[in-house]
C-alpha atoms as a PDB file:
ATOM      1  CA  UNK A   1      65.814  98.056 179.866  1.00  0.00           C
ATOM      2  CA  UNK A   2      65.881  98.837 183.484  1.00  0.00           C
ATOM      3  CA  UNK A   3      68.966  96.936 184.169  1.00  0.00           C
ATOM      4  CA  UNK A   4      70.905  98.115 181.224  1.00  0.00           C
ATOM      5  CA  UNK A   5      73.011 100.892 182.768  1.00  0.00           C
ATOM      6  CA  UNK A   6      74.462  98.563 185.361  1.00  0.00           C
ATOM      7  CA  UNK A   7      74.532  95.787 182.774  1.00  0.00           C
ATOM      8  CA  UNK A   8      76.423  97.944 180.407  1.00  0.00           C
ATOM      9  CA  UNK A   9      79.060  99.069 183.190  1.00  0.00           C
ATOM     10  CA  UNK A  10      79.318  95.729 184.042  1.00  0.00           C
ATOM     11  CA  UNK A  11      80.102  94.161 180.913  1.00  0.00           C
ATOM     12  CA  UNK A  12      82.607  97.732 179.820  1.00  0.00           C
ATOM     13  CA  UNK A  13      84.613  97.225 183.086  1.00  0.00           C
ATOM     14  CA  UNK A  14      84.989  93.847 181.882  1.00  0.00           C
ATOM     15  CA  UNK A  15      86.988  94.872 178.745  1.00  0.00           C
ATOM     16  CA  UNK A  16      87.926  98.420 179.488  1.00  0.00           C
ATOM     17  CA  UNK A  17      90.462 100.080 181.780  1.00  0.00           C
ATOM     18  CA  UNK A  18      87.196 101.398 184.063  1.00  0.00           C
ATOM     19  CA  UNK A  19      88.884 104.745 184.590  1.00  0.00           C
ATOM     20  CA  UNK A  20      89.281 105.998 180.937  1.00  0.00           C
ATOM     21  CA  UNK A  21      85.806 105.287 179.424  1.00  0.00           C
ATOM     22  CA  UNK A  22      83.781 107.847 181.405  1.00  0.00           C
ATOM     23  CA  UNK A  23      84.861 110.580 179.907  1.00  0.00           C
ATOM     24  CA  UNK A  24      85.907 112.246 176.832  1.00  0.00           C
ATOM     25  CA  UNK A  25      85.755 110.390 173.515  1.00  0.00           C
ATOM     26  CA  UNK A  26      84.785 107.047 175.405  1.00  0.00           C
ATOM     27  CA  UNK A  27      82.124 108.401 176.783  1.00  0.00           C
ATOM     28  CA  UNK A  28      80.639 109.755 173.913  1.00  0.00           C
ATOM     29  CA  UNK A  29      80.986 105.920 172.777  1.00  0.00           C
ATOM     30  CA  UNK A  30      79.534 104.524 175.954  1.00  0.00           C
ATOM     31  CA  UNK A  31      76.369 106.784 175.329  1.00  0.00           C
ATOM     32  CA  UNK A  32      75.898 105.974 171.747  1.00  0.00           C
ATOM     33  CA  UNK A  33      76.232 102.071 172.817  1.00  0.00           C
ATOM     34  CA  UNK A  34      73.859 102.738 175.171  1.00  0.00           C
ATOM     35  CA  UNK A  35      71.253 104.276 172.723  1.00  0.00           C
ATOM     36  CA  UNK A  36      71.705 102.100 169.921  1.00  0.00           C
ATOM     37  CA  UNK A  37      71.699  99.202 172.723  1.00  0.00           C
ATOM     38  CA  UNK A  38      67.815 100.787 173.466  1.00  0.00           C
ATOM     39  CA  UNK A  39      66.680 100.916 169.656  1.00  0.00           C
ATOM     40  CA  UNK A  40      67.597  97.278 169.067  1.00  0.00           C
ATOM     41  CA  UNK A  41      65.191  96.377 172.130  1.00  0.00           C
ATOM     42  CA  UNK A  42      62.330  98.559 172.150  1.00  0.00           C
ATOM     43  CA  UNK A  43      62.115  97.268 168.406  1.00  0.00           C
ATOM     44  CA  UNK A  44      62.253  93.551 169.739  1.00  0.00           C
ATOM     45  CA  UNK A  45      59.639  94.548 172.093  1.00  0.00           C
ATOM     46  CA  UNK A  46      57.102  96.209 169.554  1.00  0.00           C
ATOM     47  CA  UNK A  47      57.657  93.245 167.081  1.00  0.00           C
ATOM     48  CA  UNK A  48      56.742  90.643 170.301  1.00  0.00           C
ATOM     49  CA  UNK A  49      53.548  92.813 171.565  1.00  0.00           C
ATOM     50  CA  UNK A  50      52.371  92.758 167.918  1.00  0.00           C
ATOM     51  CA  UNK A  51      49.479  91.205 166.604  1.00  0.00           C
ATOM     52  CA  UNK A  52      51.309  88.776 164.025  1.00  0.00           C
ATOM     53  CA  UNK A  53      54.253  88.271 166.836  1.00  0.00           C
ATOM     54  CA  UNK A  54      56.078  84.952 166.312  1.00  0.00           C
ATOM     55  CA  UNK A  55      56.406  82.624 169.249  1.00  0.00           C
ATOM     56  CA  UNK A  56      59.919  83.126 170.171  1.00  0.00           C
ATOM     57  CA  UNK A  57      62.066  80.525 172.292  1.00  0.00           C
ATOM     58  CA  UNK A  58      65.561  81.920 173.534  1.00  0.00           C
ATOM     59  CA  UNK A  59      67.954  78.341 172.678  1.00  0.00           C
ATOM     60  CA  UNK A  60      71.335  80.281 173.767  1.00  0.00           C
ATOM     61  CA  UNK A  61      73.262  83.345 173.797  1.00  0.00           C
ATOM     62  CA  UNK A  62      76.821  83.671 172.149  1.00  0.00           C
ATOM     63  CA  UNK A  63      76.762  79.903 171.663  1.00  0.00           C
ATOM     64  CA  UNK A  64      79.784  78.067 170.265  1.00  0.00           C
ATOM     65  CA  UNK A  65      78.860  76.626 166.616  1.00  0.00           C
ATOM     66  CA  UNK A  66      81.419  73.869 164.360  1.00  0.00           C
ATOM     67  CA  UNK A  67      80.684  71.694 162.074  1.00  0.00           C
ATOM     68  CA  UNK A  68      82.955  69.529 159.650  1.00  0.00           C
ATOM     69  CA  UNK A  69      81.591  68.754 156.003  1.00  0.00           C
ATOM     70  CA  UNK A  70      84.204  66.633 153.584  1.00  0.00           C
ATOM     71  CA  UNK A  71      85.091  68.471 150.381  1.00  0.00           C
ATOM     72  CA  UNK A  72      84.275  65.960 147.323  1.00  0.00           C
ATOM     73  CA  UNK A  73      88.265  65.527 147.187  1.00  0.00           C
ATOM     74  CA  UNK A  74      88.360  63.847 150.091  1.00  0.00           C
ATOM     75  CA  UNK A  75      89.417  67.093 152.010  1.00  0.00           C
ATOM     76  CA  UNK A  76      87.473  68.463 155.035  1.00  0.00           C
ATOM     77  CA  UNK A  77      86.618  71.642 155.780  1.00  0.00           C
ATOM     78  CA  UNK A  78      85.962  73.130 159.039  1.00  0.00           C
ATOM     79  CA  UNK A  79      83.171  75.819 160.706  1.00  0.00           C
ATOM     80  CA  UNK A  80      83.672  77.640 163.674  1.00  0.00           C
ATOM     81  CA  UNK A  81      81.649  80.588 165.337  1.00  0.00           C
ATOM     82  CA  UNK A  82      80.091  82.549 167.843  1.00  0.00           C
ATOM     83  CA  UNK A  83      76.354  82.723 167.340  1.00  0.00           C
ATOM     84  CA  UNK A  84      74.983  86.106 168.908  1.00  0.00           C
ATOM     85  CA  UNK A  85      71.475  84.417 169.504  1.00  0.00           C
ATOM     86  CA  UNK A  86      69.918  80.977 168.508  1.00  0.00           C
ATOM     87  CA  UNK A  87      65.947  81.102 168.925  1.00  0.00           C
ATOM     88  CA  UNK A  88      63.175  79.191 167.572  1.00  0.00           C
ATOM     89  CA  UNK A  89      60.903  81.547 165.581  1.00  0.00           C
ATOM     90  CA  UNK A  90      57.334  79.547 165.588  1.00  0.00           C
ATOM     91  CA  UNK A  91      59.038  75.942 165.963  1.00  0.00           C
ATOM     92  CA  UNK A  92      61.905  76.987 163.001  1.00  0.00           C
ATOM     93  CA  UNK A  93      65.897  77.145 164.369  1.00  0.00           C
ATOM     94  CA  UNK A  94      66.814  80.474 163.756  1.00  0.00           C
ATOM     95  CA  UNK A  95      70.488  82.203 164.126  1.00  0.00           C
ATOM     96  CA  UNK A  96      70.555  86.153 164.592  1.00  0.00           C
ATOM     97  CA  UNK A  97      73.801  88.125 164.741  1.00  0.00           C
ATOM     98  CA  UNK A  98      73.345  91.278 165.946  1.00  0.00           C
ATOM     99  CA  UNK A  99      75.504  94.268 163.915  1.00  0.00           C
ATOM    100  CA  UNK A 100      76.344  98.040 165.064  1.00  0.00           C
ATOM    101  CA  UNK A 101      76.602  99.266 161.753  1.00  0.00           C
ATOM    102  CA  UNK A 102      74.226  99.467 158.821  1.00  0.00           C
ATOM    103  CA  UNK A 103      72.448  96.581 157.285  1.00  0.00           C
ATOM    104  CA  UNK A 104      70.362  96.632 154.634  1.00  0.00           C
ATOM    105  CA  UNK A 105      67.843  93.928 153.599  1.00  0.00           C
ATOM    106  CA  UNK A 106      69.659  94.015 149.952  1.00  0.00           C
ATOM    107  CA  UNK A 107      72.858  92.665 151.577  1.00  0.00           C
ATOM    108  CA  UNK A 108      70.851  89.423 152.577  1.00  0.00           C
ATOM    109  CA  UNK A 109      69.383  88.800 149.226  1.00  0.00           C
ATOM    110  CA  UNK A 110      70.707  85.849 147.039  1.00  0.00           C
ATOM    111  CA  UNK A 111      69.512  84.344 144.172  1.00  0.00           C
ATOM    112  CA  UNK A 112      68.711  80.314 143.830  1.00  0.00           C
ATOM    113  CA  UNK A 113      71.823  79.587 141.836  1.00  0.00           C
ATOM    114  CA  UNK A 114      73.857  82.384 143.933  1.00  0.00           C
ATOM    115  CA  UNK A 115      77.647  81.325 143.353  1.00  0.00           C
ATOM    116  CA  UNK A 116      78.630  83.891 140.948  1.00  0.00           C
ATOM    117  CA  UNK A 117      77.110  86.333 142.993  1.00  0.00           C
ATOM    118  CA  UNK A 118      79.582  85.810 146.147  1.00  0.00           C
ATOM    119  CA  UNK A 119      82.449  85.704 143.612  1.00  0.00           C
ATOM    120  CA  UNK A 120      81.549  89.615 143.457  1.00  0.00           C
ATOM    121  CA  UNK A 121      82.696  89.971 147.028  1.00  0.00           C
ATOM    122  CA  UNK A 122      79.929  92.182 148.177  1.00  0.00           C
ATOM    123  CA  UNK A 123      77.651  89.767 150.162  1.00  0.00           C
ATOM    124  CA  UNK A 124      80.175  88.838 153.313  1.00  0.00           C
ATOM    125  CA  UNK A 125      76.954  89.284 155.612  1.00  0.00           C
ATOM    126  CA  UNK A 126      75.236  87.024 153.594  1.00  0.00           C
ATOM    127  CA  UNK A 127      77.984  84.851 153.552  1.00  0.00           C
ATOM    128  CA  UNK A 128      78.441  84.715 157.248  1.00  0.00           C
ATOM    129  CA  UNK A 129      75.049  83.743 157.698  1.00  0.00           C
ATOM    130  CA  UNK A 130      75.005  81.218 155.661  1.00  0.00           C
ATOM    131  CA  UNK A 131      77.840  79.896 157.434  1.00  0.00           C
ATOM    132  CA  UNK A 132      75.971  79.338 160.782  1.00  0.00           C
ATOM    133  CA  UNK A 133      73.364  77.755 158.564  1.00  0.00           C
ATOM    134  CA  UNK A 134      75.529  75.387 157.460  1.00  0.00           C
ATOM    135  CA  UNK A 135      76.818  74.884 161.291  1.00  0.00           C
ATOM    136  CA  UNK A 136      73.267  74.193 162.306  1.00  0.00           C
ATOM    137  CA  UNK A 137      71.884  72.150 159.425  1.00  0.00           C
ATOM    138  CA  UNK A 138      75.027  69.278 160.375  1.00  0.00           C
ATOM    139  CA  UNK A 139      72.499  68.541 163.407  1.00  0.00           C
ATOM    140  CA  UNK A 140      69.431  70.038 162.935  1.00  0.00           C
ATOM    141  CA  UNK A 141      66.334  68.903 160.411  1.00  0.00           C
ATOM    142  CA  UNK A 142      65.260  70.075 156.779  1.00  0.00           C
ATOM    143  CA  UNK A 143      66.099  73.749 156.796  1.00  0.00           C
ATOM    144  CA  UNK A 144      66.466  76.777 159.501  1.00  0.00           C
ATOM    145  CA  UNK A 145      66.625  80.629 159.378  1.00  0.00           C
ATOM    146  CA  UNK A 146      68.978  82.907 159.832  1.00  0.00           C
ATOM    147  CA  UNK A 147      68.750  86.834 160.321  1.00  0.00           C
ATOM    148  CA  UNK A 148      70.887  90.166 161.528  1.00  0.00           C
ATOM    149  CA  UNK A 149      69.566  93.200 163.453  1.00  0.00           C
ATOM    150  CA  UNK A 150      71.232  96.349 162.616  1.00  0.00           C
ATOM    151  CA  UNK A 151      72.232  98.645 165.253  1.00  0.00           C
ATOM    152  CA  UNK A 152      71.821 101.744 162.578  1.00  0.00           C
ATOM    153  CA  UNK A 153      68.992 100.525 160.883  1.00  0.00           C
ATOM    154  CA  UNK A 154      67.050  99.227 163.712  1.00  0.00           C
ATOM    155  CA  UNK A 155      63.847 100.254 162.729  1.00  0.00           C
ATOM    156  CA  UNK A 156      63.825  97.790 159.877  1.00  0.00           C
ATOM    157  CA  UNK A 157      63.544  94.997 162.958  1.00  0.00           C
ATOM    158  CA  UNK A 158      64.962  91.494 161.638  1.00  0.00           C
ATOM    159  CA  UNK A 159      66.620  91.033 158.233  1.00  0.00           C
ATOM    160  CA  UNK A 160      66.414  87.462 157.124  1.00  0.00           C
ATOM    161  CA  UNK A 161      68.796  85.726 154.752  1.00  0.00           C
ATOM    162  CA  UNK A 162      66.471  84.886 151.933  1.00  0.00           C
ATOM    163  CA  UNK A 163      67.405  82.610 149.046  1.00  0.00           C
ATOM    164  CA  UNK A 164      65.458  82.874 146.268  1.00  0.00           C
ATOM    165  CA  UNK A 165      63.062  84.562 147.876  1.00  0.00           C
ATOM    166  CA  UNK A 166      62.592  82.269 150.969  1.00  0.00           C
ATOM    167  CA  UNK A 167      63.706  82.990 154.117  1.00  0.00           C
ATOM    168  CA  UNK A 168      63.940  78.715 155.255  1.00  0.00           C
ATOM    169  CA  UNK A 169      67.504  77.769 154.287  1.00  0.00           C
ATOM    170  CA  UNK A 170      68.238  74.069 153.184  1.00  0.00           C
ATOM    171  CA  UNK A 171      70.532  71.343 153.163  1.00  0.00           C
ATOM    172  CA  UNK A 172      70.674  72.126 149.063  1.00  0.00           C
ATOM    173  CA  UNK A 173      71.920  76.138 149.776  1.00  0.00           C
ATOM    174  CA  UNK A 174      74.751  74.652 152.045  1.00  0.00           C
ATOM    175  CA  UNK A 175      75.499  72.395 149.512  1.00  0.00           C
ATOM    176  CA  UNK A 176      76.292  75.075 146.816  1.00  0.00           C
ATOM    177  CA  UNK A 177      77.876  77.013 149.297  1.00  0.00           C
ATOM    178  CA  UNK A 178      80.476  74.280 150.261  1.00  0.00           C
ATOM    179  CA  UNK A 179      80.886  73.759 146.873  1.00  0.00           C
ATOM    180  CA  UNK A 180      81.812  77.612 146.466  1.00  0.00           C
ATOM    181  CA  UNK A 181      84.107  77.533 148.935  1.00  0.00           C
ATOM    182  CA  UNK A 182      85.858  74.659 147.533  1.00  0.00           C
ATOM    183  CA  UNK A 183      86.266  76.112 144.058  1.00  0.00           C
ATOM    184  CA  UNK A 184      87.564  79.260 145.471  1.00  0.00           C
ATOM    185  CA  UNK A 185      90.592  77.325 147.501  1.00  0.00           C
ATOM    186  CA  UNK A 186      91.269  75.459 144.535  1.00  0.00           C
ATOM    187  CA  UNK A 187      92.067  78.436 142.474  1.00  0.00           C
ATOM    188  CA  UNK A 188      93.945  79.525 145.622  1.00  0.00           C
ATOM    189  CA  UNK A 189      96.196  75.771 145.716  1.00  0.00           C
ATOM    190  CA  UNK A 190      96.242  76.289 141.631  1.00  0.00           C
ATOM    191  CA  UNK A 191     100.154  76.442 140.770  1.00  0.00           C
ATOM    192  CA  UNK A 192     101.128  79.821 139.830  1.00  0.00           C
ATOM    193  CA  UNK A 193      98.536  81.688 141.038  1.00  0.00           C
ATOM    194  CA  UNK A 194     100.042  84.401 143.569  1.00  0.00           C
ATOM    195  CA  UNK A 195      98.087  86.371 145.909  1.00  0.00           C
ATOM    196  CA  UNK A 196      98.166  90.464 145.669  1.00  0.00           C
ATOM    197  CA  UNK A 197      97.611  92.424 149.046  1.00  0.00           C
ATOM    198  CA  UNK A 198      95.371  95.319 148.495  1.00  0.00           C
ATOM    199  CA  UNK A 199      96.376  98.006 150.660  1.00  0.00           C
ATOM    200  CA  UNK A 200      92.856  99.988 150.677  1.00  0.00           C
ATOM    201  CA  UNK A 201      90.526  97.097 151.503  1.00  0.00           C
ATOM    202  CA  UNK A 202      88.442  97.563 154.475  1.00  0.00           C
ATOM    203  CA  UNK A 203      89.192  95.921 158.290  1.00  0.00           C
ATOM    204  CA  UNK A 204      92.957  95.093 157.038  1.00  0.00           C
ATOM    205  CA  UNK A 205      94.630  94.265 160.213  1.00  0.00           C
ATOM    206  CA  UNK A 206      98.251  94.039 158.588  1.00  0.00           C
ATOM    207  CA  UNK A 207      97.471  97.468 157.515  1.00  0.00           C
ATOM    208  CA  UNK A 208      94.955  99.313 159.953  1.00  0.00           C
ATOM    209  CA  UNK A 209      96.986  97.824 163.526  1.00  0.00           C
ATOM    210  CA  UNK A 210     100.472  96.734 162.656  1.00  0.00           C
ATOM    211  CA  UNK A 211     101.356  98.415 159.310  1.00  0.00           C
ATOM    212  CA  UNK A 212     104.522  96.380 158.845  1.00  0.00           C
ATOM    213  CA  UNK A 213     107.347  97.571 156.905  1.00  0.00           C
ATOM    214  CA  UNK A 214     108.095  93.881 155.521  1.00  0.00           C
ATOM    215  CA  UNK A 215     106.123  93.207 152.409  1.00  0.00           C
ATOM    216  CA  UNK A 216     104.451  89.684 153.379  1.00  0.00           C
ATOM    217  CA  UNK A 217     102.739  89.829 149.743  1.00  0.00           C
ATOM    218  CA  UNK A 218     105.724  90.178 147.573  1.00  0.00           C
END
């Protein structure tokens, strides 16, 4: 906390053209990072001074994840990412992606048999979670854990993936989830099946940065 002015200017100048973010609408940015920055870690600090506090050990920061799992055609499939935090929460692996915008502990709820549930293309956090699961469980034992912290709902401290109710994720929920992903690309591959471009959905970058006048999707 004492350091995280000059960490913060440290790691903006890194990005940002130093001479346009202190002032005006960057600014205004720089000082909301700052605060919600301050929420996430006094939080983190109250949970750790607490009298049920886990025993927390810090394995790496924005590590790289992969992992390769072969598709029961024959096919592989490959995992990439950029894990915010890896920790071990009272001897369990755990993965924690930190968020600036809202999460709620609803988005990271799945049922045991949970496939037609992602075909409703409202749990992407979920899904991204259980995508570093997956990463991790290639090398690691039985099951691991995997949470986000919100930025905007930081009060609500860590908010675990749960499956079924439990928050340890096995070898058997990666399974289905592979599984998943194949039967969605084999409706993609299926002949005759065309893909429509929706111009409203969210974080488009065809549509939000480079609006192109070509119509890729015809």
């Amino acid at each position: 906390m004492k350091n995280l002015n000059e960490l913060l200017d440290h790691a903006t100048e890194k990005y940002y053209n130093a001479n346009i973010v202190k002032k005006g609408e960057n600014l205004l940015l720089i000082e909301s990072a700052k605060s919600t920055i301050k929420k996430l870690i006094r939080k983190e600090i109250s949970e750790l001074k607490g009298s049920d506090a886990e025993k927390i050990v810090i394995r790496g920061i924005e590590d790289d994840l992969e992992a390769e799992y072969k598709l029961d055609h024959g096919k592989r499939i490959a995992f990439y990412g950029l894990a915010d935090k890896l920790e071990e929460a009272n001897g369990v692996t755990r993965v924690v992606d930190y968020k600036t915008g809202i999460t709620k502990k609803k988005d990271l709820q799945l049922p045991a048999d949970f496939e037609e549930e992602l075909n409703k293309g409202k749990k992407s956090k979920a899904i991204q979670l259980l995508v570093y699961c997956a990463m991790l469980l290639k090398n690691e034992g039985n099951y691991v854990s995997a949470g986000i912290r919100s930025g905007r709902n930081s009060k609500a401290g860590l908010l675990s993936l749960e499956i079924d109710g439990s928050t340890k994720i096995t070898r058997k929920s990666v399974h289905k989830l592979i599984s998943w992903i194949q039967s969605r690309l084999d409706i993609l591959n299926a002949e005759g099946h065309q893909i429509e471009h929706n111009q409203d959905s969210n974080f488009c970058d065809y549509c939000v940065v480079l609006d192109p006048t070509k119509n890729f999707w015809a």
